[in-house]
N, C-alpha and C. Protein backbone atom coordinates (compact mmCIF):
# COMPACT_ATOMS: atom_id res chain seq x y z
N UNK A 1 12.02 13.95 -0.61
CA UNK A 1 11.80 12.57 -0.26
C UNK A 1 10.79 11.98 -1.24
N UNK A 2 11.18 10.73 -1.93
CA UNK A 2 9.89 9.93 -2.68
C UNK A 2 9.28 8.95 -1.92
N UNK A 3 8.07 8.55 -2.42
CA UNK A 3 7.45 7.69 -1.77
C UNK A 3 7.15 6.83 -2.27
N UNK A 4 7.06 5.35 -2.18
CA UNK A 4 7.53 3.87 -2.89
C UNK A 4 6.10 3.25 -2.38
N UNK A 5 5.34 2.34 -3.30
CA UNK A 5 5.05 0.84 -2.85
C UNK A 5 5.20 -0.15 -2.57
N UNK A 6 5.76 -1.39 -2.28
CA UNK A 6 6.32 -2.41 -2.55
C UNK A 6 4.99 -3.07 -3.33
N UNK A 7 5.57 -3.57 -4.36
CA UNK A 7 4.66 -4.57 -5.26
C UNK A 7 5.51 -6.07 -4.95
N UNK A 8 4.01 -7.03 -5.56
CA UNK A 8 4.08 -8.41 -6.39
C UNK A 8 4.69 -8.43 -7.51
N UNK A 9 5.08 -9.92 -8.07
CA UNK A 9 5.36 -10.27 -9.23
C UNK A 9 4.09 -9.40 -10.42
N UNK A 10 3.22 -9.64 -9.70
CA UNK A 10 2.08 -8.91 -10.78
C UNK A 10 1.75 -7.18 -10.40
N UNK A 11 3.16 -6.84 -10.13
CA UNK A 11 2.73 -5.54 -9.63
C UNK A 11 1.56 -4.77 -9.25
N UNK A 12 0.81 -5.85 -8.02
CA UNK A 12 0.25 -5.30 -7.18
C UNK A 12 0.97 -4.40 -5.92
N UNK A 13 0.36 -3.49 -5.83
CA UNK A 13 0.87 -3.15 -4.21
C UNK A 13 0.62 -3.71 -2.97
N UNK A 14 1.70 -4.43 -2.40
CA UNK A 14 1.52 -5.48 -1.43
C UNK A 14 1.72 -4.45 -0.09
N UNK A 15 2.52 -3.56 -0.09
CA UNK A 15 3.49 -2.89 1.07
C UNK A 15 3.69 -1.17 0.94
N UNK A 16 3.75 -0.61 1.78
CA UNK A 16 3.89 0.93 1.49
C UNK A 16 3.05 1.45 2.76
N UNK A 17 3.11 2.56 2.84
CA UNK A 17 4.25 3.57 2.40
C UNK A 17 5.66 3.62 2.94
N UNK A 18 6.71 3.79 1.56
CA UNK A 18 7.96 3.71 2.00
C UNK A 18 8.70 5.08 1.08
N UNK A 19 9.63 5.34 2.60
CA UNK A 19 10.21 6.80 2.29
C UNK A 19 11.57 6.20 1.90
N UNK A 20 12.47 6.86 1.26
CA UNK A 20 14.11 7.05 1.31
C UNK A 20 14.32 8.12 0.22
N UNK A 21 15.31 8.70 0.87
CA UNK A 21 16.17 9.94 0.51
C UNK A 21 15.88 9.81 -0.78
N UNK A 22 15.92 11.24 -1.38
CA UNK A 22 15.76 11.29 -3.13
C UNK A 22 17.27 10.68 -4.06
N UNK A 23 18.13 10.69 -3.56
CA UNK A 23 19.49 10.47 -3.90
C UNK A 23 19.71 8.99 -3.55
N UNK A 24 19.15 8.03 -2.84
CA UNK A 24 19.06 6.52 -2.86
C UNK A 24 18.30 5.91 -3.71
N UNK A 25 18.62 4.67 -4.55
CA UNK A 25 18.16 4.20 -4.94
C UNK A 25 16.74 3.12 -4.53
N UNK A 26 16.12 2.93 -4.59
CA UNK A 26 14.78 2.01 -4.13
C UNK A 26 15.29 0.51 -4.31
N UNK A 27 14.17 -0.97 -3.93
CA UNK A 27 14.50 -1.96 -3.59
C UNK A 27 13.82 -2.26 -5.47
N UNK A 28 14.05 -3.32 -6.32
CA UNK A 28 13.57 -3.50 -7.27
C UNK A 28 12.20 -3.52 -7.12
N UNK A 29 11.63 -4.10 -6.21
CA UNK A 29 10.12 -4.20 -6.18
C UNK A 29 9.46 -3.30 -5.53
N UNK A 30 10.03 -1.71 -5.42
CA UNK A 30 9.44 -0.55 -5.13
C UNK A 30 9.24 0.42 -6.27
N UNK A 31 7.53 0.79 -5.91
CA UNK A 31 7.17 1.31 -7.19
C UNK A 31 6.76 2.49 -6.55
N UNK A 32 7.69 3.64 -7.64
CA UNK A 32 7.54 5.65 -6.71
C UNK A 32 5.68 5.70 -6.22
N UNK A 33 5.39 6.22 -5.79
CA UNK A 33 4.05 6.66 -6.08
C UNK A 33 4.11 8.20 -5.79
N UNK A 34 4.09 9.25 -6.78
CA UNK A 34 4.66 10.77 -6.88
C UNK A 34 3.80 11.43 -6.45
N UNK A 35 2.56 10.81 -6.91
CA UNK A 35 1.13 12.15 -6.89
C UNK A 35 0.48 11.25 -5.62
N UNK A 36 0.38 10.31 -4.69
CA UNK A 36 0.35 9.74 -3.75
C UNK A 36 -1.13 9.26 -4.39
N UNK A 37 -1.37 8.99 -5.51
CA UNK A 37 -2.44 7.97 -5.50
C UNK A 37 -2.62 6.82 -5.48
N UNK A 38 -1.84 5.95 -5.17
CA UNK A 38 -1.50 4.79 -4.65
C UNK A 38 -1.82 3.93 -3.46
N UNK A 39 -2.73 2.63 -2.93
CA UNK A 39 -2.88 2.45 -2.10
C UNK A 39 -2.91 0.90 -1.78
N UNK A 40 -2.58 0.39 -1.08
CA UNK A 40 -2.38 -1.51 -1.04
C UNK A 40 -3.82 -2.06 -1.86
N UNK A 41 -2.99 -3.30 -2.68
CA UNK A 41 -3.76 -3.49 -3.94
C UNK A 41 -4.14 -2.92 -5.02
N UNK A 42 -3.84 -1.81 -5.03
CA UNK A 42 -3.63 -0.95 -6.62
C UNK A 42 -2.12 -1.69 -7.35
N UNK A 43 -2.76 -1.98 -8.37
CA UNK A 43 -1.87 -2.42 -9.42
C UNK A 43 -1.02 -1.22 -10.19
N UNK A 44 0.09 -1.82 -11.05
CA UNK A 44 0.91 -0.26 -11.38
C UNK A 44 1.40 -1.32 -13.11
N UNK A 45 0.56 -0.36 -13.73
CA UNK A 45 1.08 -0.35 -15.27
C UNK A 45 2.09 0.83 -15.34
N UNK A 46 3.39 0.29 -15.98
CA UNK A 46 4.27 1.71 -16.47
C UNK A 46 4.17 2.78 -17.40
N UNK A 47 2.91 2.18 -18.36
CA UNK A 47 2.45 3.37 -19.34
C UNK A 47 1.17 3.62 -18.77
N UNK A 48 0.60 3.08 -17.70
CA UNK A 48 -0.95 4.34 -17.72
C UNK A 48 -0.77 4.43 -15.96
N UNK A 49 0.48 4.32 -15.21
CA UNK A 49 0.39 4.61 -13.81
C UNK A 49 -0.22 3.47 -12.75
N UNK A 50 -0.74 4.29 -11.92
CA UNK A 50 -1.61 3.27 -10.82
C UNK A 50 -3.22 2.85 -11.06
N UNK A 51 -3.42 2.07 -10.94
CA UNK A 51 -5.05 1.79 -10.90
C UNK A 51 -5.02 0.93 -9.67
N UNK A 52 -6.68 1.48 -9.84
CA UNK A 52 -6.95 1.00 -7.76
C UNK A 52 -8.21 0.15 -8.37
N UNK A 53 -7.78 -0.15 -6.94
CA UNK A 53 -8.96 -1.85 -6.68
C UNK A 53 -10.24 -1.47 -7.07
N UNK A 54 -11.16 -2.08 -7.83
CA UNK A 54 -12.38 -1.99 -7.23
C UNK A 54 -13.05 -1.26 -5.80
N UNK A 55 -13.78 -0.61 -6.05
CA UNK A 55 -15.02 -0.68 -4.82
C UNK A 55 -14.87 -1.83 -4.08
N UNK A 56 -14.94 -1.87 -2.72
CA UNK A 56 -15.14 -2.77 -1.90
C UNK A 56 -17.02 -2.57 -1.88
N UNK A 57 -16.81 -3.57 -0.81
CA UNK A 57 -18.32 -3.94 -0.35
C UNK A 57 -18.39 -3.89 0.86
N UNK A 58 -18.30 -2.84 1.12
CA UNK A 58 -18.20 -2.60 3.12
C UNK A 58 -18.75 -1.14 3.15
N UNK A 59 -19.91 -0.76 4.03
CA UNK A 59 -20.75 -0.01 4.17
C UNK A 59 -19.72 0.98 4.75
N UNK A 60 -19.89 2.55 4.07
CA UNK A 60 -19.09 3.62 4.31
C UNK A 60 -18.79 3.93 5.76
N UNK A 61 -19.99 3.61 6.58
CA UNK A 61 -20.03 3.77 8.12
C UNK A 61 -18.78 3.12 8.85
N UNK A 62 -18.86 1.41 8.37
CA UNK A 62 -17.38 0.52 8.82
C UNK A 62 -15.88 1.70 8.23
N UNK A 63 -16.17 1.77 7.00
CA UNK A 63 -14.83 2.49 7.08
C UNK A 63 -14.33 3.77 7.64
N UNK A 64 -15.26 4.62 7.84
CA UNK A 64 -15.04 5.68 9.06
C UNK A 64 -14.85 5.59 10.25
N UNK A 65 -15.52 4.10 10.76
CA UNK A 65 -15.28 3.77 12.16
C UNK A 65 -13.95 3.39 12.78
N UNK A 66 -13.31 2.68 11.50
CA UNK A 66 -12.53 1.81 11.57
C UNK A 66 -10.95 3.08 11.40
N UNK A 67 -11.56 3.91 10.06
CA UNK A 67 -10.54 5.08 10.14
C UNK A 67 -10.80 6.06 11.72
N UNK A 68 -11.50 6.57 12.24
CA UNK A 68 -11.49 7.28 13.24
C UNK A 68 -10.14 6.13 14.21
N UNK A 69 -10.86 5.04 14.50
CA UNK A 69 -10.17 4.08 15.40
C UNK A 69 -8.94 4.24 15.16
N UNK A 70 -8.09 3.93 14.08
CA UNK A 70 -6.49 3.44 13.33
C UNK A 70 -6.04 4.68 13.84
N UNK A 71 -6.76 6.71 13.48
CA UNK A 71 -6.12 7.77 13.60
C UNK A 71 -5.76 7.75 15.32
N UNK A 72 -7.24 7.71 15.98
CA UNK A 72 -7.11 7.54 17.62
C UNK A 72 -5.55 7.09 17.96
N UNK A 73 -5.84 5.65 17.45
CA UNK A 73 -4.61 5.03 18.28
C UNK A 73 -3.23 5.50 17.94
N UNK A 74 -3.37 6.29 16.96
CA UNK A 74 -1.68 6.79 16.43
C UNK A 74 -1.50 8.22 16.57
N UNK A 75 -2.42 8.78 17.17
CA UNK A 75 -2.54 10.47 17.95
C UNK A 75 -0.83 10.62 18.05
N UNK A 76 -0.57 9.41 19.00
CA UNK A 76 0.56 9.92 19.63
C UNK A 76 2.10 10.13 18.90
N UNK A 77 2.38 9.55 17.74
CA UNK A 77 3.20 9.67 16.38
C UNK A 77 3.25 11.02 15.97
N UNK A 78 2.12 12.03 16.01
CA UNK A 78 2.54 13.08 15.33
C UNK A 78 2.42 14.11 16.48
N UNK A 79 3.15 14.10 17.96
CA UNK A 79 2.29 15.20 18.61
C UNK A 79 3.66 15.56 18.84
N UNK A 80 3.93 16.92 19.55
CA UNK A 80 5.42 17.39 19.31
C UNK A 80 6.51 17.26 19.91
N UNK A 81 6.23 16.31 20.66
CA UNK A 81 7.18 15.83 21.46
C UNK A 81 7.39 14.34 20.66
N UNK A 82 6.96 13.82 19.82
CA UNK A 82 7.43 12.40 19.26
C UNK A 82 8.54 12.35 18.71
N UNK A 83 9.41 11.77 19.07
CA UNK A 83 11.20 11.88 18.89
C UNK A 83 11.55 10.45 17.98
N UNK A 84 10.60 10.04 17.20
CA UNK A 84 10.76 9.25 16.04
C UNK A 84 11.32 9.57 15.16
N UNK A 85 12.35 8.50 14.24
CA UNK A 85 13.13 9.25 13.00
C UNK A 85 11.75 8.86 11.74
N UNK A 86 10.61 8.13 12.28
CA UNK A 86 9.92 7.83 11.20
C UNK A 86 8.41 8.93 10.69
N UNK A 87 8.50 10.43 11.18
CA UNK A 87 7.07 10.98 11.57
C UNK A 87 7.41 11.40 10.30
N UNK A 88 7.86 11.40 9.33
CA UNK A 88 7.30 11.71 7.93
C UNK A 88 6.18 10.51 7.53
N UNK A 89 6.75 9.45 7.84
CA UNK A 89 5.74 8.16 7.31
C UNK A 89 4.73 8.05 7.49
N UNK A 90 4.45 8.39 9.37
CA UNK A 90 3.26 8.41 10.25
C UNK A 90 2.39 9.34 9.43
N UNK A 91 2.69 9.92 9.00
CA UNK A 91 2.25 11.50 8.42
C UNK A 91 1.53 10.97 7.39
N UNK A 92 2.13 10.65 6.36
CA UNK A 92 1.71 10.39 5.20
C UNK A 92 0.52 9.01 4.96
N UNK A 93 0.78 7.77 6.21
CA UNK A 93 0.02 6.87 6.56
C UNK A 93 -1.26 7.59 7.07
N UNK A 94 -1.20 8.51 7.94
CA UNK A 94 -2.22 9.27 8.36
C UNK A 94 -3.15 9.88 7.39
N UNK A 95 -2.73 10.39 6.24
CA UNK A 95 -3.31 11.45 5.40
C UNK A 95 -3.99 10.19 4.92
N UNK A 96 -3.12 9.04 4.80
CA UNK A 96 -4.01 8.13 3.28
C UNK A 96 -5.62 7.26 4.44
N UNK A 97 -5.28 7.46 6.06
CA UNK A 97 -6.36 6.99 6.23
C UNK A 97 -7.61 8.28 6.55
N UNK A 98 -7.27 9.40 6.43
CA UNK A 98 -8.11 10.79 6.26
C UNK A 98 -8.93 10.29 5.26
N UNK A 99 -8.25 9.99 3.97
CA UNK A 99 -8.22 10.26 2.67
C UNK A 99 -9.73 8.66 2.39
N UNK A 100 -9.93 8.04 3.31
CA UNK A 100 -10.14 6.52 2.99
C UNK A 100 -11.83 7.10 2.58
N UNK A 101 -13.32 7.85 3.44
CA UNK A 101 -14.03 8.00 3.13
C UNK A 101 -14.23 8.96 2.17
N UNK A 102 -13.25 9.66 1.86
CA UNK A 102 -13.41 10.17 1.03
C UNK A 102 -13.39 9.40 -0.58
N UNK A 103 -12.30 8.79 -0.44
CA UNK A 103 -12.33 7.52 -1.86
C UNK A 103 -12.54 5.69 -0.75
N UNK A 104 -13.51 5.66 -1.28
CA UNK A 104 -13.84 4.21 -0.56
C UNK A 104 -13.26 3.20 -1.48
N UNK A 105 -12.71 3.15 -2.75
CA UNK A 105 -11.86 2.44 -3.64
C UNK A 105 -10.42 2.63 -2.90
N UNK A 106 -10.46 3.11 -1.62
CA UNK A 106 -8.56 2.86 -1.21
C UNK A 106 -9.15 1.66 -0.37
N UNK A 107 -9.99 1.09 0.18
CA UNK A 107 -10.12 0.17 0.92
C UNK A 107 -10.72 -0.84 0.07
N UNK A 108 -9.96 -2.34 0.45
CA UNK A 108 -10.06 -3.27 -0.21
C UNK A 108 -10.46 -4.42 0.92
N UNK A 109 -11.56 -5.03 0.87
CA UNK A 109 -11.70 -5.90 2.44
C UNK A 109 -11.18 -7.33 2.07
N UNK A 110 -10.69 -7.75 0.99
CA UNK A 110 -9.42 -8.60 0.94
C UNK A 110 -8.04 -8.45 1.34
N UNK A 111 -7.65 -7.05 1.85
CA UNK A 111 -6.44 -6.78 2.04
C UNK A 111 -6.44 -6.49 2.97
N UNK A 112 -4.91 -6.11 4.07
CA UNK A 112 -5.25 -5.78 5.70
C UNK A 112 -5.39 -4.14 5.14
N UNK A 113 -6.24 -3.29 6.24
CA UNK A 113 -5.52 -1.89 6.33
C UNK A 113 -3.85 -1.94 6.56
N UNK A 114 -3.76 -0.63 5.23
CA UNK A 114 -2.37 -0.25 5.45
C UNK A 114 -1.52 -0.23 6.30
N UNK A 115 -0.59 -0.85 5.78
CA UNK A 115 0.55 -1.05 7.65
C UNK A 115 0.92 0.07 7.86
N UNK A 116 1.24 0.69 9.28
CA UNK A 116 1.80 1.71 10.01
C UNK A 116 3.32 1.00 9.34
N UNK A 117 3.92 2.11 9.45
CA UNK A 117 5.39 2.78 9.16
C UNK A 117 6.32 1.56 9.82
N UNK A 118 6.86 0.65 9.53
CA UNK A 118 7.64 0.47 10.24
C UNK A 118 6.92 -0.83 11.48
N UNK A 119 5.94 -1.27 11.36
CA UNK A 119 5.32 -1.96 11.90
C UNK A 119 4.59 -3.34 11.59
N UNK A 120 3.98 -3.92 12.20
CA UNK A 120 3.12 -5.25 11.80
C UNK A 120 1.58 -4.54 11.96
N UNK A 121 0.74 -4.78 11.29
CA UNK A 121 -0.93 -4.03 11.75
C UNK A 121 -1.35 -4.00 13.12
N UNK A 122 -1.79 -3.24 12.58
CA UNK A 122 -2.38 -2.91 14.06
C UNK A 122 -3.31 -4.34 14.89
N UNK A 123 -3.42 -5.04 15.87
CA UNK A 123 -4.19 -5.85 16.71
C UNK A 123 -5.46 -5.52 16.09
N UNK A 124 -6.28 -6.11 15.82
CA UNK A 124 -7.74 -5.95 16.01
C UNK A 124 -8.15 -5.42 13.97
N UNK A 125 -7.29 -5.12 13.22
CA UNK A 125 -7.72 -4.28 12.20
C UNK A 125 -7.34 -5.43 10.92
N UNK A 126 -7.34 -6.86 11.49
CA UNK A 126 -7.53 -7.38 10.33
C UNK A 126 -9.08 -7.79 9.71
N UNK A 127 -9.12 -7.97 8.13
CA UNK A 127 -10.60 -8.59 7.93
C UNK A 127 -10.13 -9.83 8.01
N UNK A 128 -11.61 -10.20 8.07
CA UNK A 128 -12.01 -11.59 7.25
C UNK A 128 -12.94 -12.09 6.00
């Protein structure tokens, strides 16, 4: 399975993460992301890859709080009884908000947190 962004005209990453079969083709404005370093608002040059946003300006504490919160509420997506055709996505949405204090350049406080799989954001997890 590959994993896609959806970009802008200025190939930003607007949208992602998106799965489809290795043998389907992608939408034109989906860009692979292979090594999963990719995250909403990283831009994508075709000769030097992905580059990510800037550093935000939001104290490391907000983004752990905010990641603990997003994982909480989506416990229930990966537990073994979840009979979703989408728990690869959940999965991989999950890892990238693990992944957020560890690189505080995946969070951008101009952009929403990453959309869940298949969804509109979460209530409560937009900035301003």
């Amino acid at each position: 399975m590959k994993y896609y962004y959806e970009v802008n005209s200025s190939n930003e990453a607007i949208g992602g993460v998106f799965t489809i079969p290795a043998d389907q083709t992608p939408p034109d404005n989906w860009v692979e992301d292979a090594n999963h370093e990719a995250t909403i608002g990283a831009t994508y040059d075709p000769s030097e890859g992905w580059k990510l946003p800037d550093p935000p300006d939001m104290p490391l504490e907000e983004i752990r709080e905010l990641r603990d919160e997003l994982l909480q509420r989506s416990d229930f997506r990966v537990l073994p009884d979840y009979q979703g055709s989408d728990l690869e996505e959940w999965k991989v949405w999950r890892q990238v908000l693990r992944d957020m204090p560890a690189n505080a350049s995946s969070i951008n406080p101009n952009q929403p947190v990453p959309t869940r799989p298949g969804h509109e954001p979460l209530e409560g997890t937009e900035r301003s």
